[in-house]
Protein backbone atom coordinates (compact mmCIF):
# COMPACT_ATOMS: atom_id res chain seq x y z
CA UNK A 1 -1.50 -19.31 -119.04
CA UNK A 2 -1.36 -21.01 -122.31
CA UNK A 3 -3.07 -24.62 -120.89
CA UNK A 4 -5.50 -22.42 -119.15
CA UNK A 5 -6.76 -20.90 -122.71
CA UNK A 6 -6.91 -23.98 -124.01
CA UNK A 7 -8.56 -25.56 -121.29
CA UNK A 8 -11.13 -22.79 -121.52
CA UNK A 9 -11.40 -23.16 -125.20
CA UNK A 10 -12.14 -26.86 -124.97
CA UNK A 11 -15.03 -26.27 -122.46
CA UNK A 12 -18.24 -27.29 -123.57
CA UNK A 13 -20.63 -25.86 -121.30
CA UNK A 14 -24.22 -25.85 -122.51
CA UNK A 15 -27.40 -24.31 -121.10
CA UNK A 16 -30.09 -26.24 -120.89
CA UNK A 17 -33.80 -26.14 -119.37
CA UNK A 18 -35.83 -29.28 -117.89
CA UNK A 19 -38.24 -29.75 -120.62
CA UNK A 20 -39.78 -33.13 -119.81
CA UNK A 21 -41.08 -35.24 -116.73
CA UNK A 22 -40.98 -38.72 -116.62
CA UNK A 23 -44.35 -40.68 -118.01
CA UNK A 24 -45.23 -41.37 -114.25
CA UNK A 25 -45.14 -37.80 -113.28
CA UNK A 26 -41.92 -38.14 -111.14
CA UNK A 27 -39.56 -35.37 -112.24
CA UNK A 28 -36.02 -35.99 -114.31
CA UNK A 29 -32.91 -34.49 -113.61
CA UNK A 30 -32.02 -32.05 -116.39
CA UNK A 31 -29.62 -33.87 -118.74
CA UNK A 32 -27.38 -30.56 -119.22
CA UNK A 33 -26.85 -27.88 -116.43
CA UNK A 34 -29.78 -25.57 -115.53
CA UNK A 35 -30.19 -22.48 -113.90
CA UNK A 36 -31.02 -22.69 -110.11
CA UNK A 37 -32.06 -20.71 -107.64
CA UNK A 38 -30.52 -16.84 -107.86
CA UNK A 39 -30.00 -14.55 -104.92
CA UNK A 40 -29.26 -10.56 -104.56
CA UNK A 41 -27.79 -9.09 -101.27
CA UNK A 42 -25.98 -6.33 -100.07
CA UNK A 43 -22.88 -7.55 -98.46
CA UNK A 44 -23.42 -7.15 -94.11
CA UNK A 45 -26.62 -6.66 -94.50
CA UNK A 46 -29.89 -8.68 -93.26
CA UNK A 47 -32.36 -10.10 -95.56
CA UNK A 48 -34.58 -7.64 -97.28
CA UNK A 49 -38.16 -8.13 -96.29
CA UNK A 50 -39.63 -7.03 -99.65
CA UNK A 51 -38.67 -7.36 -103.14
CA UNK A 52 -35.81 -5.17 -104.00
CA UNK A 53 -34.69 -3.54 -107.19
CA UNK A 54 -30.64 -3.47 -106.09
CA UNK A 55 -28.43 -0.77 -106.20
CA UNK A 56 -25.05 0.85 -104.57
CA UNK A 57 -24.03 4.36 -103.45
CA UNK A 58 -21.72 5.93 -105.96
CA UNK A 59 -18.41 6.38 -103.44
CA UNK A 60 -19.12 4.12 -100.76
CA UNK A 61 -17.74 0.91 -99.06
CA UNK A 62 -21.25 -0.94 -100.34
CA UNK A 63 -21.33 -4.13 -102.09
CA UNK A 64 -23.59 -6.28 -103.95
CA UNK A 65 -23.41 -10.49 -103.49
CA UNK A 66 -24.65 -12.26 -106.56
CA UNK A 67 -25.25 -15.91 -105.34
CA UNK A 68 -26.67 -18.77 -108.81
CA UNK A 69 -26.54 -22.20 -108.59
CA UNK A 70 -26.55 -24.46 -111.91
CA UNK A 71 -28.24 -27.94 -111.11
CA UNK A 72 -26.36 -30.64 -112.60
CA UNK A 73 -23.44 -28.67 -112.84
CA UNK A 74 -20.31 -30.20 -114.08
CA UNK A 75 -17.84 -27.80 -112.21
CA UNK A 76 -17.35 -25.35 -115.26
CA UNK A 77 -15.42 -21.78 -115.17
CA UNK A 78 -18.03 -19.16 -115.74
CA UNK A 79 -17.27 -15.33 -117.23
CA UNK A 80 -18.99 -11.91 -116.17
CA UNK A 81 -19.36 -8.93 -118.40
CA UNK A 82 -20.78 -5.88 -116.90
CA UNK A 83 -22.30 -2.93 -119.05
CA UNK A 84 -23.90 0.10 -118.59
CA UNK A 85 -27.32 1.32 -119.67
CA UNK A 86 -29.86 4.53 -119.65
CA UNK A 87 -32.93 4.95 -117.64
CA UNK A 88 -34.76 2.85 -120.10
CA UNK A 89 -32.40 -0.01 -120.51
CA UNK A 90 -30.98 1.18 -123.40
CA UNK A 91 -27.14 0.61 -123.75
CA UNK A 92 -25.64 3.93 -123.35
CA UNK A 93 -23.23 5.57 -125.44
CA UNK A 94 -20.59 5.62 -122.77
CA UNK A 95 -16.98 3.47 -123.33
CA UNK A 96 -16.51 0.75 -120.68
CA UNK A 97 -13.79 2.78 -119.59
CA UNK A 98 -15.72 6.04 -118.51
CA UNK A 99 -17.69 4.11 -116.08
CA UNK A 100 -15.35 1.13 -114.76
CA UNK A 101 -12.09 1.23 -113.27
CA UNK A 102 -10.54 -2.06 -114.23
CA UNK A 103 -11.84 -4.50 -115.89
CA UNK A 104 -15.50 -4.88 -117.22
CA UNK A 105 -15.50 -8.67 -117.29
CA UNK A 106 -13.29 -11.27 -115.62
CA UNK A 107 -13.60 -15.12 -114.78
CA UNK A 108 -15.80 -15.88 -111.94
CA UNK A 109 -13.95 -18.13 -109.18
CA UNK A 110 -14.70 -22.18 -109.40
CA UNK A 111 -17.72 -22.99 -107.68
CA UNK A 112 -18.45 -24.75 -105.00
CA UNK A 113 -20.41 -28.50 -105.21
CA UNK A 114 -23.33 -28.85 -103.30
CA UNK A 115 -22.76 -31.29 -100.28
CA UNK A 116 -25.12 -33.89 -98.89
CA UNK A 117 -27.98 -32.72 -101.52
CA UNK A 118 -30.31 -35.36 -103.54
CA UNK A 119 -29.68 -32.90 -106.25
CA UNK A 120 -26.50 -31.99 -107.31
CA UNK A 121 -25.23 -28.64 -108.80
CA UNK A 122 -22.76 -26.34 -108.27
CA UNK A 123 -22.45 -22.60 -106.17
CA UNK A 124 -21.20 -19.80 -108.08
CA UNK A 125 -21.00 -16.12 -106.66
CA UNK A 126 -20.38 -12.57 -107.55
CA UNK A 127 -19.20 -9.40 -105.23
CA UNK A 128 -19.00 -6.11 -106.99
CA UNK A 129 -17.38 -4.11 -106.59
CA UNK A 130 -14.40 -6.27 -106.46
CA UNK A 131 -10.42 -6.03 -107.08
CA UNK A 132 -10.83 -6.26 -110.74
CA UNK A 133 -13.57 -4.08 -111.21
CA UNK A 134 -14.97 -1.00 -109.69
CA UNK A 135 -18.10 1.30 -110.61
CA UNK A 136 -17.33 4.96 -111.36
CA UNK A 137 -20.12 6.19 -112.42
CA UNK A 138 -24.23 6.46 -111.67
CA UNK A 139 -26.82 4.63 -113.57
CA UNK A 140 -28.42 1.29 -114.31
CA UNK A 141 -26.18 -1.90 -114.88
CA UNK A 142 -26.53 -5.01 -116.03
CA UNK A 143 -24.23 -8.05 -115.15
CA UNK A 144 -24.39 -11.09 -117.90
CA UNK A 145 -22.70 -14.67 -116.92
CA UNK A 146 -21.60 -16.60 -119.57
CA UNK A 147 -20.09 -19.47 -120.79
CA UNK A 148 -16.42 -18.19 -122.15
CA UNK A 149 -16.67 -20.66 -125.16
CA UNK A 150 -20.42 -19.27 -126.31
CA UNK A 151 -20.47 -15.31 -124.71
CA UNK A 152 -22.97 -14.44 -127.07
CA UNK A 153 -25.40 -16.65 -125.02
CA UNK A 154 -26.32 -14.87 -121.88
CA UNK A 155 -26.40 -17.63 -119.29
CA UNK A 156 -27.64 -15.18 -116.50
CA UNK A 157 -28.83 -11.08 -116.63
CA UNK A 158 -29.11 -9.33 -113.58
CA UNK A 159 -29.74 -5.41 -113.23
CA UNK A 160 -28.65 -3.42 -110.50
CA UNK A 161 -27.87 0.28 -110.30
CA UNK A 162 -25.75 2.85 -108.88
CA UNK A 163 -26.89 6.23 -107.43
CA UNK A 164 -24.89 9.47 -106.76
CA UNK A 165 -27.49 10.90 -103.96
CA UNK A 166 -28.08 14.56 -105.07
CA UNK A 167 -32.15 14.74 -105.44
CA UNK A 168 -34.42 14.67 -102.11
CA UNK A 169 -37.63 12.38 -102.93
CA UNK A 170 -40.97 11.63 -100.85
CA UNK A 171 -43.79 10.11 -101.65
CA UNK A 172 -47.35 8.55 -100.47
CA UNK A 173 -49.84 5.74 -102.26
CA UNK A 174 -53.46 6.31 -102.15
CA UNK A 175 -56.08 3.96 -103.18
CA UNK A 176 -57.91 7.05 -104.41
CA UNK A 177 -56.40 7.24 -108.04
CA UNK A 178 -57.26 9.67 -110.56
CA UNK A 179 -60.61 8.74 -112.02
CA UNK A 180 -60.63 5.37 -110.54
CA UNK A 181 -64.31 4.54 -110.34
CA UNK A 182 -63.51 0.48 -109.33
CA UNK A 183 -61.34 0.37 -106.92
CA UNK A 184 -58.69 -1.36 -108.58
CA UNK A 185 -55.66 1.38 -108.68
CA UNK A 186 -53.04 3.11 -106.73
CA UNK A 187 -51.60 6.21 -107.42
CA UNK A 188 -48.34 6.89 -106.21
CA UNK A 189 -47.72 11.23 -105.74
CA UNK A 190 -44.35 12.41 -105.41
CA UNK A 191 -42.02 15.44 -104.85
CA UNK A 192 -38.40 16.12 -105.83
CA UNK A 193 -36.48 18.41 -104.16
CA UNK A 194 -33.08 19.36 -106.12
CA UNK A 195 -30.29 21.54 -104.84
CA UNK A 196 -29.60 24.88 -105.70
CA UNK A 197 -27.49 25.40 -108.71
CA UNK A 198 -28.35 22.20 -110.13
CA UNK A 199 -30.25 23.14 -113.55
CA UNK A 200 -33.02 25.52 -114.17
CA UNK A 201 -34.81 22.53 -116.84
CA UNK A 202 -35.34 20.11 -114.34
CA UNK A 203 -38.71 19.79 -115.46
CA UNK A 204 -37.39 18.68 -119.02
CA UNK A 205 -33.89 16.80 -118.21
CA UNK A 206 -35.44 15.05 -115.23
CA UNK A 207 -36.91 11.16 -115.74
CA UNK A 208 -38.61 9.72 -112.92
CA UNK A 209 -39.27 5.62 -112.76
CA UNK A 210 -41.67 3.57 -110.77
CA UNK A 211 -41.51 0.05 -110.14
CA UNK A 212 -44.33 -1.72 -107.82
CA UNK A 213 -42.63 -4.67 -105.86
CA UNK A 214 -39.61 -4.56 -107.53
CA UNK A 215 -40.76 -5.48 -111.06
CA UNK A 216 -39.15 -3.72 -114.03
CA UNK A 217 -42.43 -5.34 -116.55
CA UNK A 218 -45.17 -2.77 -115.37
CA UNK A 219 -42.70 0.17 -114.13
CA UNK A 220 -44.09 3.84 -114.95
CA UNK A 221 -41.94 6.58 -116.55
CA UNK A 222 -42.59 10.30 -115.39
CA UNK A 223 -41.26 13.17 -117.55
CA UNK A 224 -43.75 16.26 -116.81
CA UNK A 225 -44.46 17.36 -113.14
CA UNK A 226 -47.72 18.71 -111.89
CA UNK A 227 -45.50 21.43 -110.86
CA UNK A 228 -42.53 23.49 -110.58
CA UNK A 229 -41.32 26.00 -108.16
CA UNK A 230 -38.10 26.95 -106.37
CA UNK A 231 -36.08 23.57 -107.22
CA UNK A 232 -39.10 21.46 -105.89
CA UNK A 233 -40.86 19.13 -108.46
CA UNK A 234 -44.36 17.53 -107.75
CA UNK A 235 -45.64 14.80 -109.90
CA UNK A 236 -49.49 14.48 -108.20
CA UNK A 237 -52.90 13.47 -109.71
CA UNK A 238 -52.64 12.32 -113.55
CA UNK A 239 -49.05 13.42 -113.56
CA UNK A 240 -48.10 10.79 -110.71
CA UNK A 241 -47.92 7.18 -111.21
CA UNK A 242 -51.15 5.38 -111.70
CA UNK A 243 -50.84 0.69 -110.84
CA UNK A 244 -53.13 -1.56 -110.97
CA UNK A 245 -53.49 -2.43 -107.72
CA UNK A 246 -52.88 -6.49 -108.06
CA UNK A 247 -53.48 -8.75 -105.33
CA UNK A 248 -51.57 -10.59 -102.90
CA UNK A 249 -49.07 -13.19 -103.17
CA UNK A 250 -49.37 -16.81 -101.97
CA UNK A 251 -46.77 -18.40 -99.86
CA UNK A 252 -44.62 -21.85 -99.95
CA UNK A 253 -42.07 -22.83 -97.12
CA UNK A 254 -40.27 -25.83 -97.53
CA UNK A 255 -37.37 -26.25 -95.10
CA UNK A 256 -36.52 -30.03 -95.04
CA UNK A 257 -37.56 -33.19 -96.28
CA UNK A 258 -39.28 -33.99 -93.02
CA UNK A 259 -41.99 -31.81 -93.06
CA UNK A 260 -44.57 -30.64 -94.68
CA UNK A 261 -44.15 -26.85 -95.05
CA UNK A 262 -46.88 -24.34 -95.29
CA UNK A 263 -48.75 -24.37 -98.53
CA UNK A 264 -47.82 -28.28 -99.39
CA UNK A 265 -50.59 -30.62 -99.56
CA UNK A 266 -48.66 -33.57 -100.26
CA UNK A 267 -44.91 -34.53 -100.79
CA UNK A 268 -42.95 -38.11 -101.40
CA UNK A 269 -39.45 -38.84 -102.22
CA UNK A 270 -38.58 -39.73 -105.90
CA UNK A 271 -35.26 -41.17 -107.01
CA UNK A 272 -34.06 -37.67 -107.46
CA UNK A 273 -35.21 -35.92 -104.47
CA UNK A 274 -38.71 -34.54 -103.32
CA UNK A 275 -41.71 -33.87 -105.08
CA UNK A 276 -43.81 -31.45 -103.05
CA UNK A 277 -47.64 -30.89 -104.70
CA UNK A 278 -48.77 -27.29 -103.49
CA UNK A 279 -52.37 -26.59 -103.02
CA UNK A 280 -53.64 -25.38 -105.90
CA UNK A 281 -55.18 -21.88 -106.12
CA UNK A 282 -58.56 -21.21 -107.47
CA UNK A 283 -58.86 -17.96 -109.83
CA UNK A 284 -59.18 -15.18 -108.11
CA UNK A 285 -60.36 -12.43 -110.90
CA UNK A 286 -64.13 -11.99 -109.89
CA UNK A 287 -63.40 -12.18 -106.02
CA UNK A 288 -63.58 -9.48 -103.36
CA UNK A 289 -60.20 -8.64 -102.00
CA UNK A 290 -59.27 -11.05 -98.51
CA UNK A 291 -56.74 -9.69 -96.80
CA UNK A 292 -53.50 -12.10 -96.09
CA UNK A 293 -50.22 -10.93 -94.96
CA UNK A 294 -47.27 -10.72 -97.62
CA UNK A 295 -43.94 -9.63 -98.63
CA UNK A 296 -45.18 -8.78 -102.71
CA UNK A 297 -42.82 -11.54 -104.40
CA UNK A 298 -39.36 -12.25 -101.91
CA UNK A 299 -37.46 -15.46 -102.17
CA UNK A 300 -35.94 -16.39 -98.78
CA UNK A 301 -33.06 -19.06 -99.01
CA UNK A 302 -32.82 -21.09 -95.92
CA UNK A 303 -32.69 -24.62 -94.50
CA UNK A 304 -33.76 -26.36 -91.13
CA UNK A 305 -30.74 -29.25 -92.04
CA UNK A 306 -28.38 -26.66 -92.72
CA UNK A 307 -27.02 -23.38 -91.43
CA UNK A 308 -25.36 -23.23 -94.80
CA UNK A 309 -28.05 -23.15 -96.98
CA UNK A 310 -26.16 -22.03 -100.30
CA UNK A 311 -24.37 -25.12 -100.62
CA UNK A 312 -26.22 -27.66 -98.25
CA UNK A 313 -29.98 -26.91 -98.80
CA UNK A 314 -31.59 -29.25 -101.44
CA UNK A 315 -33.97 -28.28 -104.02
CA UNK A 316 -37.44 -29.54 -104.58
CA UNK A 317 -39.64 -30.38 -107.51
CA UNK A 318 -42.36 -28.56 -106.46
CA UNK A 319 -45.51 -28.29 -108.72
CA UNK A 320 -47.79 -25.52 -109.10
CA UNK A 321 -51.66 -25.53 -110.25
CA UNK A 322 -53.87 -22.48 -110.65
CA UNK A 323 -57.69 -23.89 -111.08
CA UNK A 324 -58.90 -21.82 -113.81
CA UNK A 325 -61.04 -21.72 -117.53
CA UNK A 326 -58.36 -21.45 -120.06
CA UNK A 327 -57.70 -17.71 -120.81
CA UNK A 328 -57.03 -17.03 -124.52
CA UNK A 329 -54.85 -14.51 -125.80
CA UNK A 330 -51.74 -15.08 -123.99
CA UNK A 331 -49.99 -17.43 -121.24
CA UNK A 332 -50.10 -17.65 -117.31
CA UNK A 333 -46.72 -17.51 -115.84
CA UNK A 334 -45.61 -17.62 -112.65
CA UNK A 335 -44.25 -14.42 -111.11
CA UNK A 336 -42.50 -13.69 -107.79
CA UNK A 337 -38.14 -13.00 -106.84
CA UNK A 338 -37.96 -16.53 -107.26
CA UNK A 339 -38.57 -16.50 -111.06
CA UNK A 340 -37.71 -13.37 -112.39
CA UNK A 341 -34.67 -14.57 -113.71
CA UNK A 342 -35.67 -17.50 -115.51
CA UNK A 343 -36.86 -17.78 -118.98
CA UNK A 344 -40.15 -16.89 -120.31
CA UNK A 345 -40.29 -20.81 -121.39
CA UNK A 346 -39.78 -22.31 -117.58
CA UNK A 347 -42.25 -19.94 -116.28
CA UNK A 348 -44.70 -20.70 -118.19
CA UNK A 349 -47.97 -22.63 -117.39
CA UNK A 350 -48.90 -25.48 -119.52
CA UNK A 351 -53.14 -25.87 -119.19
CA UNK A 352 -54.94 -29.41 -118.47
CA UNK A 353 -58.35 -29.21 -120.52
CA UNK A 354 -59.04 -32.45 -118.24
CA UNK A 355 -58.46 -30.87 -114.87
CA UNK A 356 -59.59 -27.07 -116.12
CA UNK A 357 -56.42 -25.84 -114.56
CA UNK A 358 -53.00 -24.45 -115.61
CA UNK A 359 -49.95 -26.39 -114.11
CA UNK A 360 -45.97 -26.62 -113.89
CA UNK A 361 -42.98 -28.26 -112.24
CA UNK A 362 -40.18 -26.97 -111.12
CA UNK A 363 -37.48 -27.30 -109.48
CA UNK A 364 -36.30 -24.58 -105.87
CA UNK A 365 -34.45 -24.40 -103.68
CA UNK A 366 -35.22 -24.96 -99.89
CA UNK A 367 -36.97 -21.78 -98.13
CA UNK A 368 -39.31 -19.48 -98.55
CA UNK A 369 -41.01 -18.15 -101.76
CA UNK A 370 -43.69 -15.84 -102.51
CA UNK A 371 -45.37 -16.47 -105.79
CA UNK A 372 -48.27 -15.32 -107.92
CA UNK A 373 -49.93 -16.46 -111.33
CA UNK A 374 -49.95 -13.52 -113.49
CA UNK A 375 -51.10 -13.44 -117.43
CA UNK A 376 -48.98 -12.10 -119.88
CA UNK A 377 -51.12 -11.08 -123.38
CA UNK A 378 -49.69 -11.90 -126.91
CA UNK A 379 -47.47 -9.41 -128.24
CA UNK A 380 -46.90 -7.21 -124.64
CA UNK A 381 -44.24 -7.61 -122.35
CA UNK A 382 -46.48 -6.81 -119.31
CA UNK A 383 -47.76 -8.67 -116.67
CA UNK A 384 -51.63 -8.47 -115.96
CA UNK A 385 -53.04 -9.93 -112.44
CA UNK A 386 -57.05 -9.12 -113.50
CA UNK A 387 -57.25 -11.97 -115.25
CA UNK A 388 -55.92 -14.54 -112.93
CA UNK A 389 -55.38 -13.03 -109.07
CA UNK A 390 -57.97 -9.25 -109.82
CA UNK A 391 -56.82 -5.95 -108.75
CA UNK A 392 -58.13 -4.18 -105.88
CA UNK A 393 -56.93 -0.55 -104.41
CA UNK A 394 -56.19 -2.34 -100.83
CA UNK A 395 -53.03 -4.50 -101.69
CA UNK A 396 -50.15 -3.79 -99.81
CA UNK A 397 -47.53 -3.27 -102.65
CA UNK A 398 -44.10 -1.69 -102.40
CA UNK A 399 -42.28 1.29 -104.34
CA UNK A 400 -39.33 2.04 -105.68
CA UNK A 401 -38.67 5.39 -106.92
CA UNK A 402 -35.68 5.94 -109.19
CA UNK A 403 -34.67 9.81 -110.24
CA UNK A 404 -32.81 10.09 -113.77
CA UNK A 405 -31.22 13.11 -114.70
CA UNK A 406 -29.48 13.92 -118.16
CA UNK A 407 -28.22 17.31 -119.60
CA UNK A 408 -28.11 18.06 -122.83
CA UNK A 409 -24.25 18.01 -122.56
CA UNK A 410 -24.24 14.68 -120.84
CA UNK A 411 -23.97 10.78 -123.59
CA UNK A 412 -25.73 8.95 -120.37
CA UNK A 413 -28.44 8.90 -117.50
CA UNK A 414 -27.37 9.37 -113.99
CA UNK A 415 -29.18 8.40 -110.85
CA UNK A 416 -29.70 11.01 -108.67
CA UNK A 417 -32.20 9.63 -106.26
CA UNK A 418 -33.78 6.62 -105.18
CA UNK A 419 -37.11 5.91 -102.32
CA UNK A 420 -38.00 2.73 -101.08
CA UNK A 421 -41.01 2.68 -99.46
């Protein structure tokens, strides 16, 4: 036990990000490790086809499978913490104890090395709950993986939640939204439905969140129904949830080496794997809406050389361009499952004055991704798609409804309902 502190002690893990390509254009491996691809699933389940904002039932056999890789991995033993927070991400007030059984952080197992890869890196993953810890307790979560020898520095963040089912919800989405004279909304009308002998201030302890496609950036907070009779809630009209409607996402597949997947135009081996150049996309703000078929944002991990993708599928350095007039007043960053967990930084579009277009290279993992150039303004933490992809009222986004409920006896949000639809 004693060489196994020390061992941890002396581990010098350091995260860092690929911040330069070679002269030439080819791409360099990153000279310390860097995060890789990162997957959510529930455990026995199939993949999701649309982005999901993850969460367990409070009391059931569920589980949740965190799968990260970090490229040029050296092998090193990773921690997890796990904390609980209120509707609005806030840390609650609550002691690790009153919502975790066990322990609220533990060692992750040793990962395992990619095999027969151009790039190298190692295969970590997470299943919660697990022998060491278990969830007691509704709400949101966040998991953090960490280095042992730096834990202040967050390696990884994921949220998830966990819901006690006690609320009935429904919903619909109309391009109609309240006082929408473009075209360029959705509103999103919804009913709760409570049991008897719940509370009789429903309508002032109950916090209702929106997310469109999964994204926590633009999500809309509800606190004052439309109406309120007999246990039954209806947020409708300017007291339901008003998007933007966005646009659609493109698409890249890239499933070997061999071929040239769909949304490549050119690829060629480099001394450190594939470079694949995507066509680039034009700027789509001042467009009429075209209709393409999408998921909204998934990331689909998979491999035509492998049947075990997590360890055997390679990554590319894949290039993005959006064709575009610079846009002042912020950045263009790339949005989709794929990237959400990155930093800001690696997301982040540097613009060409030579080629009038906003670029990056990065490196993912073999499969299928959905992505879309969004704009993020100075100073906000929200996403806009007008000024890159345009919004229109026809997109085919996804919802996720999330039901908070607090008391004024209660130190903590619980979940009470959730709608995908």
């Amino acid at each position: 036990m004693r060489s196994r502190t020390l061992w941890l002690l002396l581990c010098t893990l350091t995260l860092g990000l690929l911040s330069e390509l070679r002269a030439e254009g080819a791409p360099l491996l990153p000279a310390e490790p860097q995060l890789g691809a990162v997957t959510m699933r529930l455990v026995g389940r199939s993949t999701a086809e649309r982005p999901r904002f993850y969460y367990l039932t409070l009391g059931s056999s569920e589980q949740l499978q965190l799968g990260f890789d970090l490229i040029a991995g050296e092998g090193s033993r990773l921690c997890y913490r796990i904390r609980h927070y209120d509707a609005d991400w806030s840390p609650s007030s609550l002691l690790p104890v009153e919502y975790i059984s066990g322990f609220d952080g533990a060692e992750l197992e040793l990962p395992t090395p990619s095999s027969g890869t151009l790039v190298p890196y190692d295969h970590y993953t997470l299943t919660l709950p697990n022998e060491q810890t278990q969830l007691k307790r509704s709400g949101n979560y966040r998991i953090t993986i960490y280095d042992p020898t730096s834990p202040e520095v967050a390696l990884l963040e994921v949220p998830f939640a966990v819901v006690s089912p006690t609320l009935s919800l429904s919903a619909s989405v109309s391009g109609e939204a309240w006082q929408d004279y473009q075209g360029k909304h959705q509103e999103v009308d919804l009913q709760v439905q409570a049991p008897s002998g719940l509370s009789r201030r429903l309508d002032q302890e109950l916090r209702i969140l929106v997310l469109q496609n999964a994204r926590w950036d633009n999500a809309v907070t509800l606190t004052a129904p439309s109406s309120y009779l007999q246990g039954r809630l209806s947020y409708e009209g300017p007291q339901g949830a008003l998007f933007l409607g966005g646009n659609t996402y493109a698409k890249l597949e890239h499933l070997s080496d061999r071929i040239r997947g769909l949304g490549v135009a050119d690829s060629h081996p480099t001394d450190e794997g594939y470079a694949l150049l995507l066509y680039p996309q034009r700027n789509r703000s001042l467009l009429p809406y075209s209709y393409e078929q999408s998921f909204q944002g998934i990331q689909i991990i998979r491999s035509d050389m492998s049947s075990s993708p997590e360890t055997e599928g390679d990554y590319h350095w894949v290039t993005f361009t959006l064709e575009s007039p610079r846009l002042e007043g912020g950045r263009v960053v790339l949005e989709g499952e794929a990237f959400r967990y990155h930093s800001l930084q690696e997301r982040t579009l540097r613009y060409d004055e030579a080629t009038q277009s906003y670029t990056t290279t990065l490196p993912l993992k073999v499969g299928y991704q959905e992505y879309q150039y969004l704009f993020l303004p100075e100073g906000s933490s929200t996403l806009l798609s007008a000024p890159t992809v345009g919004d229109h009222w026809e997109t085919k986004n996804y919802y996720t409804l999330l039901a908070y409920y607090r008391s004024p006896s209660d130190r903590a949000d619980q979940l009470l309902g959730v709608l995908e639809f």
